[in-house]
C-alpha atoms as a PDB file:
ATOM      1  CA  UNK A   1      15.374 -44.114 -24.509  1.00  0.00           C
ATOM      2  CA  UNK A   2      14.612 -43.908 -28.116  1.00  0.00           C
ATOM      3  CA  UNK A   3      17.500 -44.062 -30.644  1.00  0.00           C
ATOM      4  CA  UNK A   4      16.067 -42.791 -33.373  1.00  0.00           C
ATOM      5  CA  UNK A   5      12.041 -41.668 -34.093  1.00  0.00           C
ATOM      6  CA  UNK A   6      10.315 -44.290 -36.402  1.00  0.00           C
ATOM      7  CA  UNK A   7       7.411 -44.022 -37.671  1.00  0.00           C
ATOM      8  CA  UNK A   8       4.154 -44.694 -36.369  1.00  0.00           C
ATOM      9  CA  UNK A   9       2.814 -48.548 -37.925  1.00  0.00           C
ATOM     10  CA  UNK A  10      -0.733 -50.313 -37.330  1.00  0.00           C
ATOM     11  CA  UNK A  11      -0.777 -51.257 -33.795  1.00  0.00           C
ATOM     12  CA  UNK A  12      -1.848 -55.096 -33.613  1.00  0.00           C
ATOM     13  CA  UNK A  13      -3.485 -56.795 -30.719  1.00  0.00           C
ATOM     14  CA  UNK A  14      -0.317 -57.014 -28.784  1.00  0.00           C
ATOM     15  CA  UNK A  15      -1.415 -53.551 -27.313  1.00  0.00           C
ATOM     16  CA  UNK A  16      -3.950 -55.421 -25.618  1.00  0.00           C
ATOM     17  CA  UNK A  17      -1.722 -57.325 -23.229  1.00  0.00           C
ATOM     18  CA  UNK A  18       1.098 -55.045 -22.615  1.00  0.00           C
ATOM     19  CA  UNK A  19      -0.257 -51.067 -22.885  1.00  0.00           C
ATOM     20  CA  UNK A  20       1.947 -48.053 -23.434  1.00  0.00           C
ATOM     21  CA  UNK A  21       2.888 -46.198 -20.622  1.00  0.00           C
ATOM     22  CA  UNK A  22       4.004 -43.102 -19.121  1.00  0.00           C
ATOM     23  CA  UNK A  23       7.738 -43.271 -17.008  1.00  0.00           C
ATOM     24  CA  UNK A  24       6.828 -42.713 -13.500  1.00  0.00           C
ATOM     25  CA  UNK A  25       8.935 -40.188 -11.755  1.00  0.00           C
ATOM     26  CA  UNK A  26      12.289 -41.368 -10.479  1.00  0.00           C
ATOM     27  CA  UNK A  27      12.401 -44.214 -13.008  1.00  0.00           C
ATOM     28  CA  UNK A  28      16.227 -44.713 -13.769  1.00  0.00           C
ATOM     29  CA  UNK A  29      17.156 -43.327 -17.047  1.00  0.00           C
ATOM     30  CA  UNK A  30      17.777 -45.561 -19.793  1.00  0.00           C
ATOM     31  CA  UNK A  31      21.209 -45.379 -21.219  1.00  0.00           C
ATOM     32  CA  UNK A  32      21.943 -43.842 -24.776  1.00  0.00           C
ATOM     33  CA  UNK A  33      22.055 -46.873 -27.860  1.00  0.00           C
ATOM     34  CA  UNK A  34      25.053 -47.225 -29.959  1.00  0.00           C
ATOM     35  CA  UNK A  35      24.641 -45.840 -33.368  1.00  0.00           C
ATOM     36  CA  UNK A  36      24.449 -49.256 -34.845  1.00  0.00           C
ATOM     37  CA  UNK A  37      21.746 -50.225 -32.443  1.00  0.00           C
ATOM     38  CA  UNK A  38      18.507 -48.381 -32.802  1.00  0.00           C
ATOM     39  CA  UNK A  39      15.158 -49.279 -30.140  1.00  0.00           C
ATOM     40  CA  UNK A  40      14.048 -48.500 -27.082  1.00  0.00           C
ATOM     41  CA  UNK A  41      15.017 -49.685 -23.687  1.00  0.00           C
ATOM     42  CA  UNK A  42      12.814 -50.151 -21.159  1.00  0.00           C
ATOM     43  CA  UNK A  43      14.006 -50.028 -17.469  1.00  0.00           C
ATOM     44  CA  UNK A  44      12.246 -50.791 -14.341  1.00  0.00           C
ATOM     45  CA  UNK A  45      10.854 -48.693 -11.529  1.00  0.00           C
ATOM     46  CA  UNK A  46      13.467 -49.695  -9.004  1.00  0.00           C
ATOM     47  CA  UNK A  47      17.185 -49.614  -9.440  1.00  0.00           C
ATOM     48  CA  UNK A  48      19.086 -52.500 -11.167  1.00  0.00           C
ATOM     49  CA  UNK A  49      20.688 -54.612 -12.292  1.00  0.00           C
ATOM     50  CA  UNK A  50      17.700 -56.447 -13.377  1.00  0.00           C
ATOM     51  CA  UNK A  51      17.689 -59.069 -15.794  1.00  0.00           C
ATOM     52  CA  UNK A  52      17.926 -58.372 -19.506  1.00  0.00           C
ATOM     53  CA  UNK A  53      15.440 -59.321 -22.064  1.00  0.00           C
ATOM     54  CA  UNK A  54      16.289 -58.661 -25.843  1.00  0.00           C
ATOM     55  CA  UNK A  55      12.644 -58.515 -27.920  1.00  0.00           C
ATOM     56  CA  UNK A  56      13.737 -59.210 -31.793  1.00  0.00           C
ATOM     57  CA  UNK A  57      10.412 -58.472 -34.213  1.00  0.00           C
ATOM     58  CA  UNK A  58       8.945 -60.606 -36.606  1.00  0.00           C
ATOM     59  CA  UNK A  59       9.348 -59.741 -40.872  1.00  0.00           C
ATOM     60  CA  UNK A  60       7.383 -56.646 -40.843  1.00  0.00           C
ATOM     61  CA  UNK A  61      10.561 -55.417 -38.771  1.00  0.00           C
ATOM     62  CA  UNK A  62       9.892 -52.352 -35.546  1.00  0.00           C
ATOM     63  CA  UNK A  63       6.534 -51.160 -34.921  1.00  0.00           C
ATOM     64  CA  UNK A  64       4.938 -49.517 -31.780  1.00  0.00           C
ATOM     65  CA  UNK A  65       3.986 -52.548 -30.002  1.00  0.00           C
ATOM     66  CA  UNK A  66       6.879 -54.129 -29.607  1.00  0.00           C
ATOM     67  CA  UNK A  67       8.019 -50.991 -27.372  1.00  0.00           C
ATOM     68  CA  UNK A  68       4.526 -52.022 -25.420  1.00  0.00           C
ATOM     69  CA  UNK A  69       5.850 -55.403 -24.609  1.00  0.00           C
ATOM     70  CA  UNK A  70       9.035 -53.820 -23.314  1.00  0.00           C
ATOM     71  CA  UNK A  71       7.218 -51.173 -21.023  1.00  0.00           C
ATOM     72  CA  UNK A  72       4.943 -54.305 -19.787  1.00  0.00           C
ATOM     73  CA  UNK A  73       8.581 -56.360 -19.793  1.00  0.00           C
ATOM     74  CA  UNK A  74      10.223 -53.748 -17.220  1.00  0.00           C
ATOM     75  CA  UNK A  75       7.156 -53.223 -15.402  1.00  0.00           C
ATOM     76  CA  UNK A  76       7.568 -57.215 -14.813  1.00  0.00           C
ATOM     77  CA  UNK A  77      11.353 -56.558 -13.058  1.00  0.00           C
ATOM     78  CA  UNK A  78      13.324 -57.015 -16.396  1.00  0.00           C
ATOM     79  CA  UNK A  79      15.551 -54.340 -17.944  1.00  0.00           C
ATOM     80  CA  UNK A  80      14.231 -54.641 -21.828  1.00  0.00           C
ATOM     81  CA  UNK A  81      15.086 -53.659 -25.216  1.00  0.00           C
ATOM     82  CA  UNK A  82      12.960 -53.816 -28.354  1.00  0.00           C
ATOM     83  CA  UNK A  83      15.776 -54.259 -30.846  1.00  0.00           C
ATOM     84  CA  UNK A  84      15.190 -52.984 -34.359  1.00  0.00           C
ATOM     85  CA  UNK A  85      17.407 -55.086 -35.562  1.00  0.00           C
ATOM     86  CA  UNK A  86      16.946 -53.703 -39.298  1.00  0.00           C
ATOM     87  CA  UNK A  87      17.651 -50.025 -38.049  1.00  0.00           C
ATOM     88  CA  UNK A  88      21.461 -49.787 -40.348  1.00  0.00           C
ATOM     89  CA  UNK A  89      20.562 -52.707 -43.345  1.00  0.00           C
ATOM     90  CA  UNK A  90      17.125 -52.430 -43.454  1.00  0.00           C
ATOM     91  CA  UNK A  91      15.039 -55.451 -44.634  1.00  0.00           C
ATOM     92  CA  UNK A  92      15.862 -58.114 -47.153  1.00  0.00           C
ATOM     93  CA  UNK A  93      14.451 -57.848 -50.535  1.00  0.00           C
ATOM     94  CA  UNK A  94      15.511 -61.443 -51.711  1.00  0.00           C
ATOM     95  CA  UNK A  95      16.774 -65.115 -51.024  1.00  0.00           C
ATOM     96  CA  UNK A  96      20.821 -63.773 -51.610  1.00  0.00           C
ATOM     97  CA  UNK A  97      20.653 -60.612 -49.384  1.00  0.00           C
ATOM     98  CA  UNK A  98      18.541 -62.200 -46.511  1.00  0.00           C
ATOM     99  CA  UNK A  99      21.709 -64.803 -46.419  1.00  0.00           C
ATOM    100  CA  UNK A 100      23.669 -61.732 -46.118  1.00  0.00           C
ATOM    101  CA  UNK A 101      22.226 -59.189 -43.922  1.00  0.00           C
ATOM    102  CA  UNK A 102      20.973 -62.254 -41.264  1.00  0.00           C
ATOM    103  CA  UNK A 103      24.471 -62.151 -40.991  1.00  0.00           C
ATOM    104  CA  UNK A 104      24.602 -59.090 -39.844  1.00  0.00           C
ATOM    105  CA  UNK A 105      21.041 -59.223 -37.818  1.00  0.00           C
ATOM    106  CA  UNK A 106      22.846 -61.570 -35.736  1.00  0.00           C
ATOM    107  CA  UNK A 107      25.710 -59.590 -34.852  1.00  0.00           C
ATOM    108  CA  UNK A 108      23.490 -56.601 -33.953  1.00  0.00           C
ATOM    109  CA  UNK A 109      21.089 -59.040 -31.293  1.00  0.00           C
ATOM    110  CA  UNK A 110      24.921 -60.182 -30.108  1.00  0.00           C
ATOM    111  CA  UNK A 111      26.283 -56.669 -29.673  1.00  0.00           C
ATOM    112  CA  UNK A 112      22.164 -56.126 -27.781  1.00  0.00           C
ATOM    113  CA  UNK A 113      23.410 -58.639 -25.189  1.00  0.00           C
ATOM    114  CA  UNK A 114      26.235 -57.567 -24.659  1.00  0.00           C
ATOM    115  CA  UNK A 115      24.934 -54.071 -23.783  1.00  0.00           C
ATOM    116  CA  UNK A 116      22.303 -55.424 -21.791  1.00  0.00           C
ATOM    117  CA  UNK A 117      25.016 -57.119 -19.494  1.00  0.00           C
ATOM    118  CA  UNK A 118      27.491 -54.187 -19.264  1.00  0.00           C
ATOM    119  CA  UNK A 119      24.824 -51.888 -18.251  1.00  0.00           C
ATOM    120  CA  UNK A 120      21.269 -52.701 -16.936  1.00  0.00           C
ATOM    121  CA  UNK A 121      21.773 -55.921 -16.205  1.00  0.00           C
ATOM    122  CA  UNK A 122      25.560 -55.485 -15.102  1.00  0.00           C
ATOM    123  CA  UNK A 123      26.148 -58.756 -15.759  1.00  0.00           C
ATOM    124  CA  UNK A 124      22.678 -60.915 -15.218  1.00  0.00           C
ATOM    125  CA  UNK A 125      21.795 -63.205 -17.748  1.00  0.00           C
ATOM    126  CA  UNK A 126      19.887 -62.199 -20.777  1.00  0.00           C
ATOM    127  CA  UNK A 127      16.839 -63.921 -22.577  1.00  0.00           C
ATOM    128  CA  UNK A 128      16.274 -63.779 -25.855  1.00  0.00           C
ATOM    129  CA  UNK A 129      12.009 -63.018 -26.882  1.00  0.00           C
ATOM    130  CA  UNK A 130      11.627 -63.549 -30.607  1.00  0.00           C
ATOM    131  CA  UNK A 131       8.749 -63.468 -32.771  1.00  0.00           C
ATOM    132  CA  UNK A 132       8.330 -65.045 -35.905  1.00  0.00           C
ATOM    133  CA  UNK A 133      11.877 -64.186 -37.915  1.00  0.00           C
ATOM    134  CA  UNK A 134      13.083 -62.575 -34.658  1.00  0.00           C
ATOM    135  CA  UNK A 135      12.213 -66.123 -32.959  1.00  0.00           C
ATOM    136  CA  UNK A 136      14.248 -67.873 -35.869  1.00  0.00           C
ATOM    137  CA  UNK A 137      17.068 -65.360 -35.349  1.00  0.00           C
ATOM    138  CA  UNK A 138      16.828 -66.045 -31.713  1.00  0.00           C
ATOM    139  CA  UNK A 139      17.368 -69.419 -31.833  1.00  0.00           C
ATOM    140  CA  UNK A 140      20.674 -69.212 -34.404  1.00  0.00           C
ATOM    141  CA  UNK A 141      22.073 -67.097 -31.933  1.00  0.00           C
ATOM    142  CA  UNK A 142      21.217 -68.407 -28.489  1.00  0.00           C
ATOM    143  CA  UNK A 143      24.057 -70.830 -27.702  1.00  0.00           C
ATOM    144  CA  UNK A 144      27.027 -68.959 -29.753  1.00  0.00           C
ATOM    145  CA  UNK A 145      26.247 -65.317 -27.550  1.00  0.00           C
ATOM    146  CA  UNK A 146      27.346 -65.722 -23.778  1.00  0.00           C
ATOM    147  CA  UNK A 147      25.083 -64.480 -21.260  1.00  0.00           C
ATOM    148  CA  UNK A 148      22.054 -65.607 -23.394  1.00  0.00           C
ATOM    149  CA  UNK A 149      20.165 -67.935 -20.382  1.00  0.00           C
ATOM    150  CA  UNK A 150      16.870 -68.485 -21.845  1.00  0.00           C
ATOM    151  CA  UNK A 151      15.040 -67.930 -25.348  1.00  0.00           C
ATOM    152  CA  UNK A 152      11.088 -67.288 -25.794  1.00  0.00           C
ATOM    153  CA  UNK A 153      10.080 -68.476 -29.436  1.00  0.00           C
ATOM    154  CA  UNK A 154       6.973 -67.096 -30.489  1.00  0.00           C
ATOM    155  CA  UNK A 155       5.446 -68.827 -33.280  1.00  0.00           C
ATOM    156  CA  UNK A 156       8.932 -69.140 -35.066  1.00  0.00           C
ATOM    157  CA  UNK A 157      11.542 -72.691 -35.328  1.00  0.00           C
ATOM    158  CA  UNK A 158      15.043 -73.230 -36.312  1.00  0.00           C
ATOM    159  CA  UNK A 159      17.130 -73.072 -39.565  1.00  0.00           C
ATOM    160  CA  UNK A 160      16.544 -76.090 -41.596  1.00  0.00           C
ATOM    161  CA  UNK A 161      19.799 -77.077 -43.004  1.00  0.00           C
ATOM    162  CA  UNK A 162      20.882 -80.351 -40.646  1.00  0.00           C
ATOM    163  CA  UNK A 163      24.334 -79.176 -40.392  1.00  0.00           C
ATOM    164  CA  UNK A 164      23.576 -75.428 -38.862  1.00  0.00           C
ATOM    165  CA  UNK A 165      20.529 -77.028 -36.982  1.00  0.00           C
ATOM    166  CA  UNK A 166      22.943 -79.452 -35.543  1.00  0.00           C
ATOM    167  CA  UNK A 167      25.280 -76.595 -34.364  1.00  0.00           C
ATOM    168  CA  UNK A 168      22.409 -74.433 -33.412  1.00  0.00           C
ATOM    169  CA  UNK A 169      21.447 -77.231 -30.639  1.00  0.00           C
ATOM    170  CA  UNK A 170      24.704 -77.848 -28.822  1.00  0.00           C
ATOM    171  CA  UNK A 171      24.453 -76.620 -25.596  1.00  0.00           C
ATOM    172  CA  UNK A 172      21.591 -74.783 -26.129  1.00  0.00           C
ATOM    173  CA  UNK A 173      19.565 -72.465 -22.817  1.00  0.00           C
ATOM    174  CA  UNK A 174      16.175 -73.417 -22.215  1.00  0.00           C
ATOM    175  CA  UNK A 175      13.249 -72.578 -24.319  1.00  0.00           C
ATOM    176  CA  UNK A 176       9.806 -71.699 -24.347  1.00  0.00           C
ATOM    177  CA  UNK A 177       7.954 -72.391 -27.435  1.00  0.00           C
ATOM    178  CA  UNK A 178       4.809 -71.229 -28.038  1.00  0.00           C
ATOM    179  CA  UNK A 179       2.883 -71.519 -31.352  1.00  0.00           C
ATOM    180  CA  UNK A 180      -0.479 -72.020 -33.035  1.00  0.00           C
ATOM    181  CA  UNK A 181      -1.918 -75.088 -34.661  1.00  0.00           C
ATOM    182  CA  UNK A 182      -3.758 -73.216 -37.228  1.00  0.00           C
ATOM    183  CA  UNK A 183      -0.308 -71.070 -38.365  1.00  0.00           C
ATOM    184  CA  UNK A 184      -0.049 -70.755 -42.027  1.00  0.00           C
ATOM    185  CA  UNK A 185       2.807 -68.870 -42.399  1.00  0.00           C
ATOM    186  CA  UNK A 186       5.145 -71.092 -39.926  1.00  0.00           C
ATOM    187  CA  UNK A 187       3.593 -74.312 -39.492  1.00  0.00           C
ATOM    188  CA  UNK A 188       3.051 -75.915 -35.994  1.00  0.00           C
ATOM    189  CA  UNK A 189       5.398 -78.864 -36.807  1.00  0.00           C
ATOM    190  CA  UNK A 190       8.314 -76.137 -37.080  1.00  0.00           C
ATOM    191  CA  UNK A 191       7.477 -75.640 -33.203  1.00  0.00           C
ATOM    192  CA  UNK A 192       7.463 -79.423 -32.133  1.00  0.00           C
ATOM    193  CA  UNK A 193      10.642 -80.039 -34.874  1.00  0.00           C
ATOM    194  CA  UNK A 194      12.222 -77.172 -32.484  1.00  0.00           C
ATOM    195  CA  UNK A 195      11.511 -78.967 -29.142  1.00  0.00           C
ATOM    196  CA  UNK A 196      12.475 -82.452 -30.347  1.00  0.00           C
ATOM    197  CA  UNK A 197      16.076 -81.016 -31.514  1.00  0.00           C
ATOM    198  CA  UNK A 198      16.585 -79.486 -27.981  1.00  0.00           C
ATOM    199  CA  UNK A 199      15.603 -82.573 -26.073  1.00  0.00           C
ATOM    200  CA  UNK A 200      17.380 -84.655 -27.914  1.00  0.00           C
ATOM    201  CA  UNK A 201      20.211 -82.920 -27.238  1.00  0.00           C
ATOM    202  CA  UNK A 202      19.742 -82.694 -23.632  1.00  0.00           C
ATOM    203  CA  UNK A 203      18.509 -79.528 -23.583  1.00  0.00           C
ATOM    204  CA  UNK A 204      14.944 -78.418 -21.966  1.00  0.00           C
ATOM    205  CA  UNK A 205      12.089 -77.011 -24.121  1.00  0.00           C
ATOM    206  CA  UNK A 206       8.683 -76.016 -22.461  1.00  0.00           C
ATOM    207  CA  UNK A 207       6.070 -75.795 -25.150  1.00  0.00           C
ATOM    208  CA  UNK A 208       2.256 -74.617 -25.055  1.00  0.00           C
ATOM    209  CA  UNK A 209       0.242 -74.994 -28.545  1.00  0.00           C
ATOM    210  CA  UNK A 210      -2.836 -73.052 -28.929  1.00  0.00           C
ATOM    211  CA  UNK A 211      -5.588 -74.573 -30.486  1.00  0.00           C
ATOM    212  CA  UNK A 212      -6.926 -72.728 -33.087  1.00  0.00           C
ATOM    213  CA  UNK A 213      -3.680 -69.848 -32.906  1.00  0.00           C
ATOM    214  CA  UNK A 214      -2.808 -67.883 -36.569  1.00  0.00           C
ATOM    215  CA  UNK A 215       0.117 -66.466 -36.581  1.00  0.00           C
ATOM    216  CA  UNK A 216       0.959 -63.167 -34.890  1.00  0.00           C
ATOM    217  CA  UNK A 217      -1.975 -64.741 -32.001  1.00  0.00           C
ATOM    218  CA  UNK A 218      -4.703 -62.159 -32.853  1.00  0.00           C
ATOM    219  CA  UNK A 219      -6.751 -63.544 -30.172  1.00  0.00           C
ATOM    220  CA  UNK A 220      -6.259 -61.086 -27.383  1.00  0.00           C
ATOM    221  CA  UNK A 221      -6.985 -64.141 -24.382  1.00  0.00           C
ATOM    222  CA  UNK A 222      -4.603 -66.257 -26.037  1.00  0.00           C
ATOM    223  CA  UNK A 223      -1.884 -63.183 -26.577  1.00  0.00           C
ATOM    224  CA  UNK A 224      -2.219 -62.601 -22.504  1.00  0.00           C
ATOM    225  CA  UNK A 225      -1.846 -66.021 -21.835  1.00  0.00           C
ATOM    226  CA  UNK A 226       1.470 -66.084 -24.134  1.00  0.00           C
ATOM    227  CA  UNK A 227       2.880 -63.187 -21.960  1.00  0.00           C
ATOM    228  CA  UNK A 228       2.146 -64.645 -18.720  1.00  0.00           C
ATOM    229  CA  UNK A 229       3.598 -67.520 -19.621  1.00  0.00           C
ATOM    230  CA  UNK A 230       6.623 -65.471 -20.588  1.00  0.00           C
ATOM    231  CA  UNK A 231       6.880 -63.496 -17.537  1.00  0.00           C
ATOM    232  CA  UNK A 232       6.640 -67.126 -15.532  1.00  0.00           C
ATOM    233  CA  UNK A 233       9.390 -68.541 -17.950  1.00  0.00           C
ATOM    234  CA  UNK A 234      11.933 -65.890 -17.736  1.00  0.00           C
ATOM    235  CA  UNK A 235      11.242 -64.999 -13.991  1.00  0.00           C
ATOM    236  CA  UNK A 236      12.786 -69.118 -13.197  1.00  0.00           C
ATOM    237  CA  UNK A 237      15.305 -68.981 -15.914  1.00  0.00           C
ATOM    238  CA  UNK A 238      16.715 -65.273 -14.717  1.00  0.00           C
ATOM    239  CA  UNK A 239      15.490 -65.034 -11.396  1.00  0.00           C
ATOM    240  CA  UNK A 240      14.259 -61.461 -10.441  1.00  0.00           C
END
């Protein structure tokens, strides 16, 4: 259900992988959003609880496809919202308020979760899909939100101050990295930095690399290869 209408942006090659479409009858009804959440929640076909999946966008913040990737998401057997996670603050403008309204960011994917697991998922475990900033955000949040089993990175990393990475790692659910060698924007060695921290920690980080992947995956193979390994990934880490 749609908290609030926003308005229509470019549709990138995401739409290629995971099309809009149409709630078939008898589909259970999403539940309203809090005011302080705003997205849309994709449910699937049969009744729940299903596992939860929280989608967190990249920079640009919501657009369009992101509820495609939900729809294709619950279609898949997982309850799933496409958080717009700058719906209340909006965006940061500089260095000082992106310090402050992460802040807040993070709360919002926390107080996603814990919707997720009081309703849909009635108490399943969540993953976390992030992509880009939404995969960085992911991964600050992961181990500090409970019910957070499992965290999809898509060509994102971690924080790089030692001291929050450090704390970032402890006890951290398993991850799925995947990332392109030929990012500019995030470079590839943020995605093996990101594995080595987990697995040094004990923790377990599946990674695929994609020769020749920009950032965003504009490649339409490559961006349905990235979602079936997704589906695969969460499907063993939530069961279904």
């Amino acid at each position: 259900m749609r908290a609030r209408t926003l308005a229509p942006l470019v549709l990138c090659a995401w739409a290629a992988c995971a099309a809009a479409t149409t709630p078939p009858p008898g589909r259970p009804v999403a539940p309203a959003l809090p005011w302080h959440l705003r997205g849309v929640l994709e449910l699937p076909a049969t009744a729940g609880p299903h596992p939860g999946v929280v989608l967190l966008p990249g920079a640009g913040g919501w657009a369009p496809r992101y509820q495609n990737v939900a729809r294709a998401l619950a279609d898949s057997g997982f309850a799933a919202l496409a958080l717009d996670y700058y719906g209340v603050e909006g965006p940061a403008t500089s260095g000082a308020e992106l310090v402050t309204k992460s802040t807040l960011w993070r709360q919002h994917i926390g107080d996603a979760v814990r919707l997720l697991r009081s309703s849909a998922a009635k108490g399943r475990p969540v993953a976390l899909v992030g992509f880009s900033r939404g995969a960085f955000l992911a991964i600050m949040v992961a181990n500090r939100t409970p019910g957070v089993a499992a965290v999809v990175d898509y060509f994102g990393g971690a924080q790089i101050d030692p001291d929050s990475l450090h704390a970032q790692m402890r006890a951290f659910p398993p991850v799925l990295i995947l990332h392109g060698d030929s990012d500019r924007i995030v470079p590839v060695e943020e995605a093996y930095r990101l594995q080595h921290e987990v697995e040094s920690r004990g923790g377990t980080a599946e990674m695929h690399i994609y020769p020749g992947g920009s950032h965003g995956f504009t490649d339409p193979a490559m961006m349905r290869d990235a979602f079936g390994r997704t589906v695969a990934f969460l499907r063993r880490r939530l069961g279904g």
